[in-house]
Protein backbone atom coordinates (compact mmCIF):
# COMPACT_ATOMS: atom_id res chain seq x y z
CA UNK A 1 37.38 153.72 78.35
CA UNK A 2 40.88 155.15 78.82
CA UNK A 3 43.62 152.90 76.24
CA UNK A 4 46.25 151.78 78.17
CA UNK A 5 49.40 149.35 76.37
CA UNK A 6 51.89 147.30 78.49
CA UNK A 7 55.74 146.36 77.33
CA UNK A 8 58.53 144.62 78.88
CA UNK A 9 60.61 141.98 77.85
CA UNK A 10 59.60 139.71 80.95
CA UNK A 11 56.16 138.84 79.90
CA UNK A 12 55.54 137.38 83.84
CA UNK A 13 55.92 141.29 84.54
CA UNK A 14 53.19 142.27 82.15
CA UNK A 15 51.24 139.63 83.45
CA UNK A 16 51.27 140.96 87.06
CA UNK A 17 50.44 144.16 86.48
CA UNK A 18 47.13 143.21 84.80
CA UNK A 19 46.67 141.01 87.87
CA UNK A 20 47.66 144.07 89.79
CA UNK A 21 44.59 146.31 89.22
CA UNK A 22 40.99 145.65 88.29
CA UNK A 23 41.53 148.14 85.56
CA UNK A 24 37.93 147.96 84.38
CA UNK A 25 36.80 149.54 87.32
CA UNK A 26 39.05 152.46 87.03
CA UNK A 27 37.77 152.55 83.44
CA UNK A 28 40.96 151.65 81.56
CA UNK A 29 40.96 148.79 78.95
CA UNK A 30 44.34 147.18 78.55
CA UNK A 31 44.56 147.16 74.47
CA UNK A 32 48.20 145.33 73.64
CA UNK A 33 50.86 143.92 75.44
CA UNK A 34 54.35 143.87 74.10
CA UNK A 35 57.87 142.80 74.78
CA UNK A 36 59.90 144.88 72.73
CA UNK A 37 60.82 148.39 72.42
CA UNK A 38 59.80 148.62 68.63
CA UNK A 39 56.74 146.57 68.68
CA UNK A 40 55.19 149.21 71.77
CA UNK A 41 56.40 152.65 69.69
CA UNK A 42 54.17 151.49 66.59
CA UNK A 43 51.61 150.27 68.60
CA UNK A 44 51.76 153.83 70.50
CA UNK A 45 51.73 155.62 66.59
CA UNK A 46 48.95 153.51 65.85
CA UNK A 47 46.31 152.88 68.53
CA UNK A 48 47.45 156.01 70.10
CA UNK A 49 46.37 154.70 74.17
CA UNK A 50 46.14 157.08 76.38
CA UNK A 51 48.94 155.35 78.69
CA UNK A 52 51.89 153.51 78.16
CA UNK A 53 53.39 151.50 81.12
CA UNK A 54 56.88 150.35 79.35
CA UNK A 55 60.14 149.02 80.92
CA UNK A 56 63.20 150.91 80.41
CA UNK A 57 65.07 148.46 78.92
CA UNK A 58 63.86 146.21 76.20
CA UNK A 59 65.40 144.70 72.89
CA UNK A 60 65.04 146.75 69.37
CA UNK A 61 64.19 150.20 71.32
CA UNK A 62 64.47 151.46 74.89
CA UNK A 63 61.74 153.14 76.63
CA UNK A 64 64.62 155.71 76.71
CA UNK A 65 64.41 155.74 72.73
CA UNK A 66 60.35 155.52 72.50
CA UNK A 67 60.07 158.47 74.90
CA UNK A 68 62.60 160.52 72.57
CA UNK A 69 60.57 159.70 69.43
CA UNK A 70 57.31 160.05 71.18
CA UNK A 71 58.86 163.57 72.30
CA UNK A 72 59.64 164.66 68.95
CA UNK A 73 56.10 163.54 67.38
CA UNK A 74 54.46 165.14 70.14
CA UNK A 75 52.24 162.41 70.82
CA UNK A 76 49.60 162.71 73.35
CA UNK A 77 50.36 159.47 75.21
CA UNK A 78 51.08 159.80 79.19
CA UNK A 79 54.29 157.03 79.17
CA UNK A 80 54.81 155.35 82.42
CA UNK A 81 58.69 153.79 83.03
CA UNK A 82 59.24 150.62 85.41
CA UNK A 83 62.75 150.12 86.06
CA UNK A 84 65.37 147.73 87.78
CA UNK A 85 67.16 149.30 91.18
CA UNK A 86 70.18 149.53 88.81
CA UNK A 87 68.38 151.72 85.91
CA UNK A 88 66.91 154.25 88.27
CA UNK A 89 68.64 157.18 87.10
CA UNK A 90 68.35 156.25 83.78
CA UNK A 91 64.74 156.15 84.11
CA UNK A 92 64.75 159.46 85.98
CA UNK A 93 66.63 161.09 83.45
CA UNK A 94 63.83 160.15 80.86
CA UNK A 95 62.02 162.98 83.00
CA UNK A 96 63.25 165.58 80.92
CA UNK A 97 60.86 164.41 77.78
CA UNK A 98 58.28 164.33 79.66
CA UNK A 99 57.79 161.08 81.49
CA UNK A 100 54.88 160.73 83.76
CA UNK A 101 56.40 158.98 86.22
CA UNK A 102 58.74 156.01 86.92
CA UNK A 103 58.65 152.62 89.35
CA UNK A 104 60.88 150.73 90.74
CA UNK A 105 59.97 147.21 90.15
CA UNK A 106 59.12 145.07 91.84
CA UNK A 107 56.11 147.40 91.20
CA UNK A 108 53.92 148.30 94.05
CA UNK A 109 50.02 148.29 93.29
CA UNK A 110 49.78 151.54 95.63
CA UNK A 111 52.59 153.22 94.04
CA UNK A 112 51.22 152.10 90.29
CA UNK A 113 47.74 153.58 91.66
CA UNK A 114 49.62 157.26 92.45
CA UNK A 115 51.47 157.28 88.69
CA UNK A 116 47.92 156.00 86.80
CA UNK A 117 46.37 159.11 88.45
CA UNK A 118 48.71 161.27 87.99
CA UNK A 119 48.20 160.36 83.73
CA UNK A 120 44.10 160.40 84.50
CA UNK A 121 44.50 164.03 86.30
CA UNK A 122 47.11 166.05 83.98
CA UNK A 123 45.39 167.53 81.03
CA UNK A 124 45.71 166.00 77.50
CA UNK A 125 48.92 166.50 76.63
CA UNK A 126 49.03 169.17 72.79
CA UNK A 127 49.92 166.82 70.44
CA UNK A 128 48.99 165.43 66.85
CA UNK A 129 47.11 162.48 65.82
CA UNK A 130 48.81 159.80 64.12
CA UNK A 131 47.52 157.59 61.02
CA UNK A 132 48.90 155.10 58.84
CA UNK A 133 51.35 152.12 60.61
CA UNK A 134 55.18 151.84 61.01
CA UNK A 135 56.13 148.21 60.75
CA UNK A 136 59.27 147.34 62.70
CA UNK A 137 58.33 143.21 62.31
CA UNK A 138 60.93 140.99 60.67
CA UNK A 139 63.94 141.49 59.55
CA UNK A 140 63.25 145.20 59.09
CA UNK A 141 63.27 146.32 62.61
CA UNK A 142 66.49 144.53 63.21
CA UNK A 143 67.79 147.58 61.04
CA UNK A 144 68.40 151.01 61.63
CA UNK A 145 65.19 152.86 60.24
CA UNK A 146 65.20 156.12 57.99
CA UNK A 147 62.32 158.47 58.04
CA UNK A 148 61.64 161.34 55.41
CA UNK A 149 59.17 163.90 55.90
CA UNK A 150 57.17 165.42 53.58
CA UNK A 151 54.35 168.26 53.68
CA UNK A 152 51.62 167.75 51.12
CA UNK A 153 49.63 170.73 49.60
CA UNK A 154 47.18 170.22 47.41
CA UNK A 155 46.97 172.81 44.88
CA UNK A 156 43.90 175.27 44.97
CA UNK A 157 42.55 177.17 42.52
CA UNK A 158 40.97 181.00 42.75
CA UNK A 159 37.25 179.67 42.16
CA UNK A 160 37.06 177.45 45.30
CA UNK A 161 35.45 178.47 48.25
CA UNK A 162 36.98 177.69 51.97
CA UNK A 163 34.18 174.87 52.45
CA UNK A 164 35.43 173.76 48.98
CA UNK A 165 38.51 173.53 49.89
CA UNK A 166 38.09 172.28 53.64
CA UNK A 167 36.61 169.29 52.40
CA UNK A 168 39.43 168.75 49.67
CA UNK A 169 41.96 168.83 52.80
CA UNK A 170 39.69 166.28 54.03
CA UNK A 171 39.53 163.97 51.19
CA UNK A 172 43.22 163.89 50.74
CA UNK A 173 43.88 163.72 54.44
CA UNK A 174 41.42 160.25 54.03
CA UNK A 175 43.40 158.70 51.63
CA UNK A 176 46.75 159.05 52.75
CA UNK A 177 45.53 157.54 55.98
CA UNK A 178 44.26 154.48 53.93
CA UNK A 179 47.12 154.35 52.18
CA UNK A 180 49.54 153.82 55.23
CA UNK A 181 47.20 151.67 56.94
CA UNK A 182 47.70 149.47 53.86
CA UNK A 183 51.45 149.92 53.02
CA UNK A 184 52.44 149.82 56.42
CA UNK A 185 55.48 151.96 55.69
CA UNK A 186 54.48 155.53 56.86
CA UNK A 187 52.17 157.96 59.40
CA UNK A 188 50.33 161.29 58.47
CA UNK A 189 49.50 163.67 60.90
CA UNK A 190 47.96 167.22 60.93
CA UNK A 191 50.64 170.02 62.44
CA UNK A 192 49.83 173.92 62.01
CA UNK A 193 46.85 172.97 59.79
CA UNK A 194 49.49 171.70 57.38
CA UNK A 195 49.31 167.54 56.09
CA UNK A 196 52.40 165.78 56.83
CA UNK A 197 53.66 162.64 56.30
CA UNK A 198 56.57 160.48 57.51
CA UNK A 199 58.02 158.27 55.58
CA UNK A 200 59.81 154.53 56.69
CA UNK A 201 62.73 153.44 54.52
CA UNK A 202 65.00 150.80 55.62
CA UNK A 203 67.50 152.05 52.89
CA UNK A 204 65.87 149.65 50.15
CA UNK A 205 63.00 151.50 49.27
CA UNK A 206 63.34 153.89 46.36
CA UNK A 207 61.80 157.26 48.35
CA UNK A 208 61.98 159.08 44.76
CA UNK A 209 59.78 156.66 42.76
CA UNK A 210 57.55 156.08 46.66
CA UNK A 211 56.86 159.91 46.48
CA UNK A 212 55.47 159.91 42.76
CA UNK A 213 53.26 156.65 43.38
CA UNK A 214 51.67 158.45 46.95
CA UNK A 215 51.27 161.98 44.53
CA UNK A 216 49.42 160.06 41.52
CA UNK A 217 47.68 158.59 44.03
CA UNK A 218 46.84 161.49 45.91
CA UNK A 219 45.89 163.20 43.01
CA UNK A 220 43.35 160.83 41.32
CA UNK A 221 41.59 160.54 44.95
CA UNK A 222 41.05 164.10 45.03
CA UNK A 223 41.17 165.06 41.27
CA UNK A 224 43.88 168.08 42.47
CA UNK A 225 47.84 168.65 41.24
CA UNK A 226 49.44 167.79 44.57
CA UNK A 227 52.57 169.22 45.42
CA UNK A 228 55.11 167.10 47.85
CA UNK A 229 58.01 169.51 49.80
CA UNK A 230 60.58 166.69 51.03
CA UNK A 231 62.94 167.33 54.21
CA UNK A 232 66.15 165.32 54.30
CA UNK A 233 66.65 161.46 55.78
CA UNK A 234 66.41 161.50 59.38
CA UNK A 235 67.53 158.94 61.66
CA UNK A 236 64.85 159.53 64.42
CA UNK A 237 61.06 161.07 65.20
CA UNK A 238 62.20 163.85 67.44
CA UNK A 239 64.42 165.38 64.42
CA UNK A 240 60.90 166.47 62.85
CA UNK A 241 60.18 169.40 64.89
CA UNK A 242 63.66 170.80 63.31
CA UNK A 243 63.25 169.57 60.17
CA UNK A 244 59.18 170.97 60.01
CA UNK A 245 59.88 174.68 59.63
CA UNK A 246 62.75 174.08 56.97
CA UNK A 247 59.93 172.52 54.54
CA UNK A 248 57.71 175.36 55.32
CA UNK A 249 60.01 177.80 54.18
CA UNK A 250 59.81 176.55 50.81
CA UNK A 251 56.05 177.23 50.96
CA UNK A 252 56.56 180.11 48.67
CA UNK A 253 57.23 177.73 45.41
CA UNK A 254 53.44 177.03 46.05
CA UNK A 255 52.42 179.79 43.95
CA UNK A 256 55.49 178.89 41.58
CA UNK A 257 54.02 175.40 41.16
CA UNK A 258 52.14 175.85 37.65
CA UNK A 259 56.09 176.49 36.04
CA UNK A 260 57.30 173.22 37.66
CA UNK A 261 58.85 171.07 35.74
CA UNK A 262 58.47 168.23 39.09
CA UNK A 263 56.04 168.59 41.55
CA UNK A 264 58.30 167.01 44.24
CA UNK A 265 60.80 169.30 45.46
CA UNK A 266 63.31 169.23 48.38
CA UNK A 267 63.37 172.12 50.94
CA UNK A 268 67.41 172.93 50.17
CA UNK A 269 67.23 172.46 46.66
CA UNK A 270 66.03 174.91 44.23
CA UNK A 271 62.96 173.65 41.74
CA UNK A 272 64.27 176.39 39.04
CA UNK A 273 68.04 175.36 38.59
CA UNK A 274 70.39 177.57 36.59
CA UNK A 275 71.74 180.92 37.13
CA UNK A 276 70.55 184.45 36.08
CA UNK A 277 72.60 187.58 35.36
CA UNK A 278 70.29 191.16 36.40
CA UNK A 279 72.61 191.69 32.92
CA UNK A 280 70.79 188.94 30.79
CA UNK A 281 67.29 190.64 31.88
CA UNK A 282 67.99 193.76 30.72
CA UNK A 283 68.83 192.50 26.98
CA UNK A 284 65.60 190.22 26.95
CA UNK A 285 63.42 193.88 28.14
CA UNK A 286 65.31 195.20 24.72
CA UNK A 287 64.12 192.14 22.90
CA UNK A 288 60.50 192.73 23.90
CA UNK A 289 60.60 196.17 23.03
CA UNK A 290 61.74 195.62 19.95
CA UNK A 291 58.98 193.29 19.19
CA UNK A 292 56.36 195.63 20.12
CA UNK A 293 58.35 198.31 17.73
CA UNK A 294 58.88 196.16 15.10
CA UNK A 295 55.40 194.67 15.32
CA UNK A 296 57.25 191.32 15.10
CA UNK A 297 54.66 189.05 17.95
CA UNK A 298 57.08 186.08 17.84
CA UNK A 299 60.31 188.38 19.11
CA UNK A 300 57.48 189.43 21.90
CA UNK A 301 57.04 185.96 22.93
CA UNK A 302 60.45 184.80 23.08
CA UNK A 303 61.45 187.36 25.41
CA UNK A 304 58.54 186.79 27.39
CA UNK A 305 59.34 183.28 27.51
CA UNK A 306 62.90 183.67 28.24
CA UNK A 307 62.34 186.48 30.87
CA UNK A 308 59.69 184.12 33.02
CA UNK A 309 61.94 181.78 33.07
CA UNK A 310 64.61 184.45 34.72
CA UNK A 311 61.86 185.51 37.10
CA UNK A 312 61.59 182.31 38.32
CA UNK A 313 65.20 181.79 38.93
CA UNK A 314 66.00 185.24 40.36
CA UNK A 315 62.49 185.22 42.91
CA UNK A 316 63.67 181.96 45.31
CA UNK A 317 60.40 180.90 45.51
CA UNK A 318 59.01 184.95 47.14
CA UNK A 319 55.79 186.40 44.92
CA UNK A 320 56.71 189.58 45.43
CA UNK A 321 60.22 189.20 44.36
CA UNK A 322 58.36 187.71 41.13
CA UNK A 323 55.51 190.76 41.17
CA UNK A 324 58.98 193.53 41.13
CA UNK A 325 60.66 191.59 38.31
CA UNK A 326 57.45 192.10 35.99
CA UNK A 327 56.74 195.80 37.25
CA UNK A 328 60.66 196.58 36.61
CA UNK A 329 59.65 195.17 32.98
CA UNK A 330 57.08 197.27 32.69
CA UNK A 331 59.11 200.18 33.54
CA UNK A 332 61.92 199.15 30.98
CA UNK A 333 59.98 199.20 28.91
CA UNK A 334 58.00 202.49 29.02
CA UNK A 335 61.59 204.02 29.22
CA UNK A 336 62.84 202.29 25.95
CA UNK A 337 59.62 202.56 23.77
CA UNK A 338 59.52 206.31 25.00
CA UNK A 339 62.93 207.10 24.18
CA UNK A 340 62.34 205.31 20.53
CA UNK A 341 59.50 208.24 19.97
CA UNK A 342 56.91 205.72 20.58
CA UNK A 343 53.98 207.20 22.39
CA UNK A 344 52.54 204.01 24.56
CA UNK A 345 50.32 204.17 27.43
CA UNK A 346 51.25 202.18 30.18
CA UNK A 347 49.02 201.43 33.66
CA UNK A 348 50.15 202.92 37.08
CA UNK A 349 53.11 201.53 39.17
CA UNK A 350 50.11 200.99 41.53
CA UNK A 351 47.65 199.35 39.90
CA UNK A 352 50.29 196.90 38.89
CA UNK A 353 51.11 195.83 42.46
CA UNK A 354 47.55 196.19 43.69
CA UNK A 355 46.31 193.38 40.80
CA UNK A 356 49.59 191.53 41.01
CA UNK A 357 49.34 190.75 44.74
CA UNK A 358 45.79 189.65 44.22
CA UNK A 359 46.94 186.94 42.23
CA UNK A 360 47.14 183.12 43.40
CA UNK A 361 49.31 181.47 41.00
CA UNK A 362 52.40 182.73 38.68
CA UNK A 363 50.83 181.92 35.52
CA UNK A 364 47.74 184.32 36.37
CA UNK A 365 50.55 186.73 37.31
CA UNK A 366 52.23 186.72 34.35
CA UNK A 367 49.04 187.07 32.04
CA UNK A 368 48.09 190.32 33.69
CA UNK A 369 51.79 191.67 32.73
CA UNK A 370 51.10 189.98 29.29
CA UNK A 371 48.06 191.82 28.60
CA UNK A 372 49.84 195.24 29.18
CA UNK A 373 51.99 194.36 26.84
CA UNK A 374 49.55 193.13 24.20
CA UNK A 375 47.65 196.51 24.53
CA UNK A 376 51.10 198.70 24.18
CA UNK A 377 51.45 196.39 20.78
CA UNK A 378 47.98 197.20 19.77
CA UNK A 379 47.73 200.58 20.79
CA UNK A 380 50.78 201.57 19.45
CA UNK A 381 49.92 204.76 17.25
CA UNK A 382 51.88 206.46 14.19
CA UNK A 383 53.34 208.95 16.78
CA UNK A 384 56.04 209.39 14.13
CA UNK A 385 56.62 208.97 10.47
CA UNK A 386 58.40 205.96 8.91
CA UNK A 387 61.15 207.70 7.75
CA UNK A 388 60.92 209.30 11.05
CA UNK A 389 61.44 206.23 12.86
CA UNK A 390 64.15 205.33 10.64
CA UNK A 391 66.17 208.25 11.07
CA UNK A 392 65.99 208.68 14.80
CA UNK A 393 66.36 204.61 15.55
CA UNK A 394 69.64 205.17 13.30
CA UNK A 395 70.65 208.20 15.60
CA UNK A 396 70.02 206.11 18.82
CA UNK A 397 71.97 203.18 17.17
CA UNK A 398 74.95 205.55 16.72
CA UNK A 399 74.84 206.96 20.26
CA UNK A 400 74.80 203.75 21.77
CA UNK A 401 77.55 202.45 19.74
CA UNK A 402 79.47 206.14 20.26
CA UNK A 403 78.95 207.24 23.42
CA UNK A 404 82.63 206.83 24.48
CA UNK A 405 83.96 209.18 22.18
CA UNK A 406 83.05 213.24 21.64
CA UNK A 407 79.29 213.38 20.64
CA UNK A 408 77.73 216.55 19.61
CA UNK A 409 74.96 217.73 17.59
CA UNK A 410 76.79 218.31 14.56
CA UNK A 411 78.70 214.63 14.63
CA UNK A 412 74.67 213.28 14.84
CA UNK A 413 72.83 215.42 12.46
CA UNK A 414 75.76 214.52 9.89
CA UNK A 415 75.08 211.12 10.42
CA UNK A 416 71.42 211.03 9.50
CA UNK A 417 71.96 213.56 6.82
CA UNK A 418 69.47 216.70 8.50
CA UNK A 419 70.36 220.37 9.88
CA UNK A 420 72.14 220.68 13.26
CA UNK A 421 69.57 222.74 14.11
CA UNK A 422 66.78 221.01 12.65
CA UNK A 423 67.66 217.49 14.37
CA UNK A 424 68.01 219.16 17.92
CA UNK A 425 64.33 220.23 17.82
CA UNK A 426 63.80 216.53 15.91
CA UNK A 427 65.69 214.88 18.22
CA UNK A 428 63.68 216.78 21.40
CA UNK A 429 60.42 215.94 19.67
CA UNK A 430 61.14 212.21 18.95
CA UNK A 431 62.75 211.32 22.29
CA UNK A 432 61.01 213.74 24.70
CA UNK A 433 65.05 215.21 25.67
CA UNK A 434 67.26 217.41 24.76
CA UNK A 435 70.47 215.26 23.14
CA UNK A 436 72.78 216.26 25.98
CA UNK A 437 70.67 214.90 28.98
CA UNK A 438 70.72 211.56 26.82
CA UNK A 439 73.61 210.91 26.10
CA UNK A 440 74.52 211.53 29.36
CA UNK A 441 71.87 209.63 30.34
CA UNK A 442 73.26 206.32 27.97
CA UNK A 443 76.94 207.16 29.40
CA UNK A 444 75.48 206.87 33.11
CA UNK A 445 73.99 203.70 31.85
CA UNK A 446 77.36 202.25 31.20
CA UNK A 447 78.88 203.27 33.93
CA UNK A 448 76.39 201.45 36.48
CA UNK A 449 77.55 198.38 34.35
CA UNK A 450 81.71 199.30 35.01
CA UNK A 451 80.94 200.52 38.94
CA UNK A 452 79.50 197.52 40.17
CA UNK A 453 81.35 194.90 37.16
CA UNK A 454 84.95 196.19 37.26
CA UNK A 455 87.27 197.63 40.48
CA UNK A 456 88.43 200.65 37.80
CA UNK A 457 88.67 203.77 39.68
CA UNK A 458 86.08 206.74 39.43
CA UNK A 459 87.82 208.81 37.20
CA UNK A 460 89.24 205.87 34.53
CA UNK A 461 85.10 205.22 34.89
CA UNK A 462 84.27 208.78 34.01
CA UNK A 463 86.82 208.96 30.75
CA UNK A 464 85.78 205.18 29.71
CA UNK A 465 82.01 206.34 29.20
CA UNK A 466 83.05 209.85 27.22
CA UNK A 467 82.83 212.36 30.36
CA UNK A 468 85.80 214.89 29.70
CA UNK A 469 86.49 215.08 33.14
CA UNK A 470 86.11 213.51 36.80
CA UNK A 471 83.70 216.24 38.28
CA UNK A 472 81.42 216.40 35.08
CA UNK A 473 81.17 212.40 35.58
CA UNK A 474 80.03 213.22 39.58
CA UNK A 475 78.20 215.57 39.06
CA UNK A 476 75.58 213.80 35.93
CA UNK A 477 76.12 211.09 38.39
CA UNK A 478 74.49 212.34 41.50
CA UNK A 479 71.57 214.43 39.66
CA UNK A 480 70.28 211.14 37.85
CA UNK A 481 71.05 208.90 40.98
CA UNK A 482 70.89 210.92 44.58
CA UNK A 483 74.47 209.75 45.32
CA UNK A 484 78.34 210.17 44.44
CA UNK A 485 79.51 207.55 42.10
CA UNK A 486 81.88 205.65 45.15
CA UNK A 487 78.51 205.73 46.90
CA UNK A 488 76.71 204.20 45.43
CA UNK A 489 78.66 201.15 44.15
CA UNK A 490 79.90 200.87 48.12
CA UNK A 491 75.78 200.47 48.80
CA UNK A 492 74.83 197.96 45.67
CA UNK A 493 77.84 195.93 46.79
CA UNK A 494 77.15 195.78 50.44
């Protein structure tokens, strides 16, 4: 039988319309009758009929307003409009969201025939289904009504299976269905394969502490961490459709979700607040490598702590933003330890990415960067002496404290008490390069920092970091980098 729900405000109207027809023999059952605007849209949410015959103008909502909604829910219900003489292009207007069709009343049976088989003819309309209720009884439908919508993910692992996790969807699908039902204060629908709910608040209820009762519940019923995104208050159903995508942008925090500290999150707020300098990143890559140096474990895992934390900041809620930050660590690192004398092996650039984009959450992500970095601490051989170590940390030390000022070989090998000639071959052997390519390469270092921190021109630059002269500053510049100095802080700024 084909559902079918009268409202207007005159019950004698509803009354002669079922006179009207013998709708059994067309095969429709008349399920509800109504005579308000409010009353009809939640019936329409919940018994979804597969016609509505509603008057254009009732108290609470007007078919108008139930059309809109109905619109912006894309509901699959075929919505008939009777009108007075005086409404008609009102009621002709309410084409444009799809009306099936609109009477003049006093209604003519013949006329009421043409419009019901006009909704029997036209294909389902693509919609959702609706569960759960609205209630707009009482004193709460005399008010205006707030709606939040939220997307619910459950939270997979990596060991389940599709059917697995099919039937998870399922179970938690179930029980926010029940839960509505119940409560009376919200609908859940399926849109893009994605579980959303819409929320009723009046203004009273407290939609923070609502959101963590339906997760705890959620979660218990389905024995998964549930993660709510929340769009903003809305003041009407046909807002959804805009407000939808916004909350599946923030999809990407999905795989952030094991480092949140709340597992209900807006779509325009951040869930990792706090800012991050590229600055601050670089001094914790120094801190790990010192750690794996000084074979101190504790310095390794405060950096490592501190720099996840900066990951999750700097990524906005993008895995691959999070999968660069580790391989850039990586990098750092192989650069500093290498340039210490230390003689680490570290995986390909490749492999890195390759294992990286396999994974499905950020802690797994992060071990597989913390295991390299266990092995370089383990595997880190005697590739020099002690006293080795000593002297050339000390020369390192100096240079990076000196750089500004007129380093040579003599100045150096002074300072850690050896032969000029002697330390260049130490130095070469220690480092893997010759002492003018780094302290060139330290200056450049700097004067990244004072192109893209300061407005100081290019040659103040070039005398600040110890070049004697502009050219000598462009031309170091453009064999380590590709580009001119002006270049490239024009680029990194744009």
């Amino acid at each position: 039988m084909i559902k079918m729900i009268l409202a207007d405000d005159e019950p004698v109207i509803t009354r002669g319309i079922r006179k009207l027809i013998d709708w059994e023999q067309l095969g429709i059952q008349i399920i509800g009758e109504y005579e308000d605007g409010k009353s009809a849209f939640a019936a329409i949410l919940r018994d979804q009929p597969e016609i509505a015959l509603l008057d254009i103008s009732m108290p609470g909502m007007s078919g108008v307003d139930i059309i809109r909604e109905c619109h912006g829910l894309q509901c699959k219900t075929h919505i008939i409009f009777i009108s007075g003489f005086q409404e008609f292009e009102y009621a002709k207007a309410a084409l444009d969201y799809g009306a099936t069709d609109y009477l003049l009343k006093p209604v003519i049976r013949e006329e009421l025939l043409k419009a019901i088989e006009k909704c029997v003819k036209t294909p389902e309309q693509p919609g959702v289904t609706y569960k759960g209720n609205i209630d707009f009884s009482g004193d709460a439908g005399e008010q205006e009504q707030i709606y939040v919508p939220v997307c619910v993910y459950p939270m997979f692992c990596r060991s389940e299976n599709e059917q697995i996790r099919h039937l998870i969807h399922f179970s938690l699908l179930s029980f926010l269905e029940e839960y509505f039902e119940e409560n009376k204060d919200g609908i859940v629908f399926q849109k893009e394969n994605r579980i959303v709910v819409v929320l009723q608040t009046n203004g009273s209820m407290n939609v923070s502490e609502k959101l963590e009762q339906i997760k705890e519940g959620a979660e218990n019923a389905t024995g998964y961490q549930i993660l709510l995104i929340c769009g903003d208050e809305i003041h009407s159903m046909q807002e959804i459709p805009e407000m939808f995508p916004k909350c599946v942008e923030k999809e990407g925090y999905l795989f952030f979700a094991d480092q949140m500290k709340y597992a209900v999150i807006s779509w325009k707020e951040t869930p990792f607040p706090g800012r991050t300098e590229l600055q601050s990143t670089e001094e914790v890559k120094s801190t790990i490598a010192e750690g794996i140096l000084s074979h101190q474990q504790e310095l390794i895992r405060d950096g490592m702590t501190r720099y996840r934390q900066m990951v999750c900041r700097l990524s906005n809620g993008r895995k691959e933003d999070a999968l660069f930050y580790y391989c850039t660590l990586i990098q750092s690192l192989e650069e500093i330890l290498s340039g210490k004398g230390a003689k680490v092996s570290f995986p390909k650039h490749q492999e890195l990415l390759e294992k990286g984009r396999s994974c499905v959450s950020f802690s797994e992500m992060e071990q597989i960067f913390m295991d390299v970095i266990d092995n370089a601490y383990n595997g880190l051989g005697e590739s020099v002496t002690q006293n080795d170590k000593k002297d050339i940390n000390k020369a390192l030390e100096y240079i990076e404290l000196h750089y500004a000022e007129s380093l040579s070989l003599n100045v150096l090998a002074k300072e850690v008490h050896m032969n000029p000639y002697y330390f260049s071959s130490f130095f070469k052997k220690s480092t893997g390069k010759n002492f003018k390519d780094y302290v060139n390469q330290i200056r450049l270092k700097h004067a990244v920092t004072l192109l893209l921190d300061t407005d100081k021109k290019v040659y103040e630059i070039a005398m600040n970091v110890g070049f004697g002269d502009a050219r000598a500053f462009n031309d170091a510049f453009q064999r380590a980098y590709g580009e001119t100095p002006a270049g490239y802080r024009k680029r990194l700024r744009k």
